[in-house]
C-alpha atoms as a PDB file:
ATOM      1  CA  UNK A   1      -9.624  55.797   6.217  1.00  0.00           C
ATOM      2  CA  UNK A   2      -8.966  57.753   9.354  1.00  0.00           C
ATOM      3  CA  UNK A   3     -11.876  60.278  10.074  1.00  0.00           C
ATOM      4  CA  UNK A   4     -12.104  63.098  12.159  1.00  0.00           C
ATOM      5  CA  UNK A   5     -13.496  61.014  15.082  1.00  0.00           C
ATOM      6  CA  UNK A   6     -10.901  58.743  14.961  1.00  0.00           C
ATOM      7  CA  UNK A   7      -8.532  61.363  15.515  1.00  0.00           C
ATOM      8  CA  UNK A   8     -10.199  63.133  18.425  1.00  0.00           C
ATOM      9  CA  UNK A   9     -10.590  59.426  20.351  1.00  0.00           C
ATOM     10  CA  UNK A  10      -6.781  59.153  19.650  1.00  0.00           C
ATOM     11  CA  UNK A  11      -6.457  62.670  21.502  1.00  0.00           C
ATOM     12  CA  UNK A  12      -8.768  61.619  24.216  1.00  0.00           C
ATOM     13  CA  UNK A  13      -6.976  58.676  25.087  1.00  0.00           C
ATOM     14  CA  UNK A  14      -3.074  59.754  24.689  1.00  0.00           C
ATOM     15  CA  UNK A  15      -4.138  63.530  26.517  1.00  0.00           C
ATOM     16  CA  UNK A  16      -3.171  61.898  30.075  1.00  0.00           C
ATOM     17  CA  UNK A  17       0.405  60.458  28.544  1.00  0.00           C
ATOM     18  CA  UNK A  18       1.926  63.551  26.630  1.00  0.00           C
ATOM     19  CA  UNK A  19       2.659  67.207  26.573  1.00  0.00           C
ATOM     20  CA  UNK A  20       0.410  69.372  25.210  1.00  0.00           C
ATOM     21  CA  UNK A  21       3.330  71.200  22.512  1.00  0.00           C
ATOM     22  CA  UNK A  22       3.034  75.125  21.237  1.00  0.00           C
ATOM     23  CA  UNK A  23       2.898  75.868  18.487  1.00  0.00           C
ATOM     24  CA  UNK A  24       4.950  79.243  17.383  1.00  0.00           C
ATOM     25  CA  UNK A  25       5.129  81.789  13.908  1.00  0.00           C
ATOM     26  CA  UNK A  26       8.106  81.215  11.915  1.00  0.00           C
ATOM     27  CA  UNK A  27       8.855  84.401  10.150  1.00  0.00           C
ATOM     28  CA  UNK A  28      11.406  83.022   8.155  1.00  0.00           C
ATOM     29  CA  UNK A  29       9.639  80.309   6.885  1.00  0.00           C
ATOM     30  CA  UNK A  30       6.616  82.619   6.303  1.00  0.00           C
ATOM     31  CA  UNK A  31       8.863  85.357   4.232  1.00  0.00           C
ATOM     32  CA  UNK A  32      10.045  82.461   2.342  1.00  0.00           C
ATOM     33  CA  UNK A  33       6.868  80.677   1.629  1.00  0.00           C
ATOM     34  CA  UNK A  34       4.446  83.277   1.411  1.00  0.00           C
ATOM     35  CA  UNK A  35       1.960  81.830   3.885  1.00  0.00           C
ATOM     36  CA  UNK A  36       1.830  81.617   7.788  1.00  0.00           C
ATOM     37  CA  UNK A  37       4.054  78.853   8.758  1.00  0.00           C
ATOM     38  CA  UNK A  38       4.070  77.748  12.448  1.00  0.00           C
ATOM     39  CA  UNK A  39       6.290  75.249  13.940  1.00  0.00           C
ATOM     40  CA  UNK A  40       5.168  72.187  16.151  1.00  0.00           C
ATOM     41  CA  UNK A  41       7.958  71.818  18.929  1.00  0.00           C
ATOM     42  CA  UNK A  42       7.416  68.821  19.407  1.00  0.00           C
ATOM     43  CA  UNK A  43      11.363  68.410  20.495  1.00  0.00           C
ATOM     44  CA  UNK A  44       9.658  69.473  23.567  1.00  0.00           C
ATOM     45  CA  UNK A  45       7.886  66.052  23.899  1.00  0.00           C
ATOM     46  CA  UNK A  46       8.842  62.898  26.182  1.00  0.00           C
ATOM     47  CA  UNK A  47      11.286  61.554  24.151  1.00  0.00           C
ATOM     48  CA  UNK A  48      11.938  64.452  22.099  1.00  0.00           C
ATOM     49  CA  UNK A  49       9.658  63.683  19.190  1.00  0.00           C
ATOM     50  CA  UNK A  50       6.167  63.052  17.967  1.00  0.00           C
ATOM     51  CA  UNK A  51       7.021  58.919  17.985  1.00  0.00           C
ATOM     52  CA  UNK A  52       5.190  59.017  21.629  1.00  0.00           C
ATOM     53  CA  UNK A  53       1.825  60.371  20.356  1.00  0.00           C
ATOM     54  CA  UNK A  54       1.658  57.243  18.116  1.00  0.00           C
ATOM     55  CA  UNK A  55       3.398  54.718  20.272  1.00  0.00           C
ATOM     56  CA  UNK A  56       0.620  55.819  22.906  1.00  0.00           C
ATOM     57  CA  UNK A  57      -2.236  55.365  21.359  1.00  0.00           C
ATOM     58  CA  UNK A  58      -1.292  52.384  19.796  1.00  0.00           C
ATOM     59  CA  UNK A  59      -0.087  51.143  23.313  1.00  0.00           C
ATOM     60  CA  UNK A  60      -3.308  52.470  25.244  1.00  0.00           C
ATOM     61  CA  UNK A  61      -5.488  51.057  22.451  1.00  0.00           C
ATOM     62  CA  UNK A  62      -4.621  47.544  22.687  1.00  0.00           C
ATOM     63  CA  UNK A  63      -4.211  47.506  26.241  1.00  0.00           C
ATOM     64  CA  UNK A  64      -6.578  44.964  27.300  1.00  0.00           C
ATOM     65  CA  UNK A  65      -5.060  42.687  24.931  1.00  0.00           C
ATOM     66  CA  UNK A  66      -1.573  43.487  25.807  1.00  0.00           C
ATOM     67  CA  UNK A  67      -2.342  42.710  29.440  1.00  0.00           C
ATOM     68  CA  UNK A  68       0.676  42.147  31.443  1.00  0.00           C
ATOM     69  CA  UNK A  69       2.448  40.714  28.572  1.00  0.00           C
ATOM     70  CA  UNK A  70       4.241  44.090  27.565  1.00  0.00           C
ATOM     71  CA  UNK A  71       5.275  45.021  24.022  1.00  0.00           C
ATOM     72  CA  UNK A  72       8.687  45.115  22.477  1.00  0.00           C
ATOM     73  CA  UNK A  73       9.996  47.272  20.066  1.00  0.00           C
ATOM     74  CA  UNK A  74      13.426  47.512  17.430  1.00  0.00           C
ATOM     75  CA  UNK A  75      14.255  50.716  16.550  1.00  0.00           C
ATOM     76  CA  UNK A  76      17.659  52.882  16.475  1.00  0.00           C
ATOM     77  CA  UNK A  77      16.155  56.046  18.437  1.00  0.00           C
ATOM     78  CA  UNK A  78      12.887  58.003  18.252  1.00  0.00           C
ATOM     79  CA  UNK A  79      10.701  54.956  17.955  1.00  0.00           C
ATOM     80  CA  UNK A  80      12.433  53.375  20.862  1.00  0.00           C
ATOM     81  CA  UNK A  81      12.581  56.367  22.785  1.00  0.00           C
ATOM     82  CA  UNK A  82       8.275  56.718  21.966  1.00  0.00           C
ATOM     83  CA  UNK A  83       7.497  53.056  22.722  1.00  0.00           C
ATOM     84  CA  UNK A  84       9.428  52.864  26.008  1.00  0.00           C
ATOM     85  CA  UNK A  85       8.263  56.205  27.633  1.00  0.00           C
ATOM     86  CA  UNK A  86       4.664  55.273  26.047  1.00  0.00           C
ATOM     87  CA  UNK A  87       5.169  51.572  27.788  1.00  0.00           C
ATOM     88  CA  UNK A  88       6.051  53.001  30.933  1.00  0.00           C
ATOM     89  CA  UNK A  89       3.219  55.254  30.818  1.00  0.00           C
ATOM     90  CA  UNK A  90       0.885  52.559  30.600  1.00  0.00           C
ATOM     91  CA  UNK A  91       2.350  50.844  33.425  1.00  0.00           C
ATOM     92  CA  UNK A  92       3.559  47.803  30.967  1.00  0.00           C
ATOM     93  CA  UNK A  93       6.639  45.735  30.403  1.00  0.00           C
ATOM     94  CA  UNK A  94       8.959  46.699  27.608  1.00  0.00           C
ATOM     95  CA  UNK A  95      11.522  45.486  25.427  1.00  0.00           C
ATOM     96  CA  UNK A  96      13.454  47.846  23.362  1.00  0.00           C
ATOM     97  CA  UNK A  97      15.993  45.773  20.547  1.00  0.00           C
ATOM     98  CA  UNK A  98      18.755  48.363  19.154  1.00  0.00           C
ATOM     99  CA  UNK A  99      20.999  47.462  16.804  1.00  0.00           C
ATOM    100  CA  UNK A 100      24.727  47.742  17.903  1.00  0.00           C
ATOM    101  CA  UNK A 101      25.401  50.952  15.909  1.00  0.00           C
ATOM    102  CA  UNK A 102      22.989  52.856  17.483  1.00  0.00           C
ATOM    103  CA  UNK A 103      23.988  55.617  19.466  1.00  0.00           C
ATOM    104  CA  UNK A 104      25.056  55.736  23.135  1.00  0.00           C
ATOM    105  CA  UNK A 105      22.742  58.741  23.908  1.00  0.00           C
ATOM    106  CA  UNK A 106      19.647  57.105  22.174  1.00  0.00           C
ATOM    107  CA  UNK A 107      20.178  53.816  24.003  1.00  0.00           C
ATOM    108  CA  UNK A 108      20.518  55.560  27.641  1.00  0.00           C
ATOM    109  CA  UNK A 109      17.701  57.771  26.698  1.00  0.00           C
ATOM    110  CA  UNK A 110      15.656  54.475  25.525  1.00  0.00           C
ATOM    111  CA  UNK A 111      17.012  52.752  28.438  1.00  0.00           C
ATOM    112  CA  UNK A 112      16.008  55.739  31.380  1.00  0.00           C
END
């Protein structure tokens, strides 16, 4: 189980590698739901999405064991996208696999 500790390390270690994201009210989704609903842009992140919160800490936690050996990763987009800017981050190699299919703009994105 994950506790609350756990989750606060996480934030301590990944803090240097990501963007703190707002948070903002959606009024629509509140009217609709009853409750107050707020929105985690996290298209604002590297990469676009949350994948780089996990890819980092999974990245900066193994570190010393990853060495200079680097870390590869098969994904067709967000994943990729999170485990290359998370690699690069860290200073480490990286190998992204995509399959053929994927596309163009989540490959160069990857890729940059």
């Amino acid at each position: 189980m994950i506790s609350l500790a756990d989750i606060r390390a996480a934030e301590r270690r990944i803090s240097r590698c990501i963007i703190r994201t707002p948070l903002v009210f959606s009024p629509t989704f509140s009217e609709i739901t009853g409750a107050q609903i707020y929105l985690k842009l996290e298209t604002l992140q590297k990469a676009g999405s949350f994948k780089v919160r996990g890819a980092s800490n999974k990245i900066l936690s193994h570190l010393t064991e990853i060495g200079t050996k680097g870390v590869i990763a098969a994904s067709a987009g967000n994943h990729a996208q999170g485990v290359a800017v998370a690699a690069h981050s860290a200073g480490i190699p990286v190998t992204i696999v995509m399959p053929e299919w994927s596309s163009l703009s989540k490959q160069e994105a990857a890729r940059d």
